[in-house]
Protein backbone atom coordinates (compact mmCIF):
# COMPACT_ATOMS: atom_id res chain seq x y z
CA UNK A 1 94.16 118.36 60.93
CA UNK A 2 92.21 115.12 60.48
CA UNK A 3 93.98 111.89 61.05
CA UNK A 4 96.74 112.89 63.45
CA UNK A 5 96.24 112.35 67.06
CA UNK A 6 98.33 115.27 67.69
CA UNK A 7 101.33 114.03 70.35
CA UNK A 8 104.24 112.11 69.30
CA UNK A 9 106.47 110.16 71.98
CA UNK A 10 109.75 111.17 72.60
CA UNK A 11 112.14 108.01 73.99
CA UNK A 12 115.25 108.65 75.11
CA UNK A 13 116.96 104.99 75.44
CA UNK A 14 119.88 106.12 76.85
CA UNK A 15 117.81 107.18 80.35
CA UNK A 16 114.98 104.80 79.77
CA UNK A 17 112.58 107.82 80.06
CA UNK A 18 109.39 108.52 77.54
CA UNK A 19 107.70 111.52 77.36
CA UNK A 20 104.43 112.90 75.41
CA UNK A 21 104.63 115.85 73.33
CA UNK A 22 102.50 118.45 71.07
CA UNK A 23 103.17 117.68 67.73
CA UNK A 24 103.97 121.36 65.49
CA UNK A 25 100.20 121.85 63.83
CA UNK A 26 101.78 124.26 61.49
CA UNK A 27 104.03 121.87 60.05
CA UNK A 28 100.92 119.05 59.32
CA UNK A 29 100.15 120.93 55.95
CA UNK A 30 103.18 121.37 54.92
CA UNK A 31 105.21 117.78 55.30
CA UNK A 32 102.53 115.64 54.45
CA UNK A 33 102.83 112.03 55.54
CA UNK A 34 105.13 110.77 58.86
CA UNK A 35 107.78 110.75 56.38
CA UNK A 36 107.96 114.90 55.52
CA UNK A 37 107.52 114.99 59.46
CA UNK A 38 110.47 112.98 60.71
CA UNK A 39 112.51 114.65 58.04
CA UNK A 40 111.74 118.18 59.91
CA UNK A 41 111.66 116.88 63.01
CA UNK A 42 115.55 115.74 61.87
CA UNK A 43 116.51 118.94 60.34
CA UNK A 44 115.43 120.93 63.23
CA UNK A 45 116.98 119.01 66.03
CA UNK A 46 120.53 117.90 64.44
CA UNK A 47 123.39 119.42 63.66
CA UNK A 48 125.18 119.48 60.20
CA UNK A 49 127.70 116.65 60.20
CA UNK A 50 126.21 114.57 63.33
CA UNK A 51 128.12 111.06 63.58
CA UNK A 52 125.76 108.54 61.76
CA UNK A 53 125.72 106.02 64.34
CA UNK A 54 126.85 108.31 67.30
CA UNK A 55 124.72 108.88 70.40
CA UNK A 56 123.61 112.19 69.72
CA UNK A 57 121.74 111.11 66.57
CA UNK A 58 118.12 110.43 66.46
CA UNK A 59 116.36 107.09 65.47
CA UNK A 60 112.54 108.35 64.28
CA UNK A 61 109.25 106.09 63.68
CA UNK A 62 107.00 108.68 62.23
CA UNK A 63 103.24 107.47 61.61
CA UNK A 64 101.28 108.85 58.87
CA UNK A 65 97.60 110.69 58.85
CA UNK A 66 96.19 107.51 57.37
């Protein structure tokens, strides 16, 4: 898909450690924008009822295709 670069960097602050990874080419059409991303990115990786401001949440910057 035109206008992603295709990798998204995972930071975990908690080790200090980044790491580079594929982003899902079948989701690009379908969540349009970094926006429809980081909300699947959310829905896949967290569990119903996650504490809001606990550790095990997730803090995404999602970029767009533009």
């Amino acid at each position: 898909m035109n206008g992603y670069r295709g990798y998204m960097l995972r930071v975990n602050l908690s080790s200090g450690s980044c790491t580079k990874e594929l982003i899902r080419r079948e989701w690009l059409p379908l969540y349009v924008g970094g926006v429809g991303l980081g909300y699947r990115y959310l829905m896949e990786e967290l569990e119903p009822g996650i504490e809001p401001l606990g550790a095990d949440n997730k803090f995404i910057f999602m970029t767009g295709p533009l």
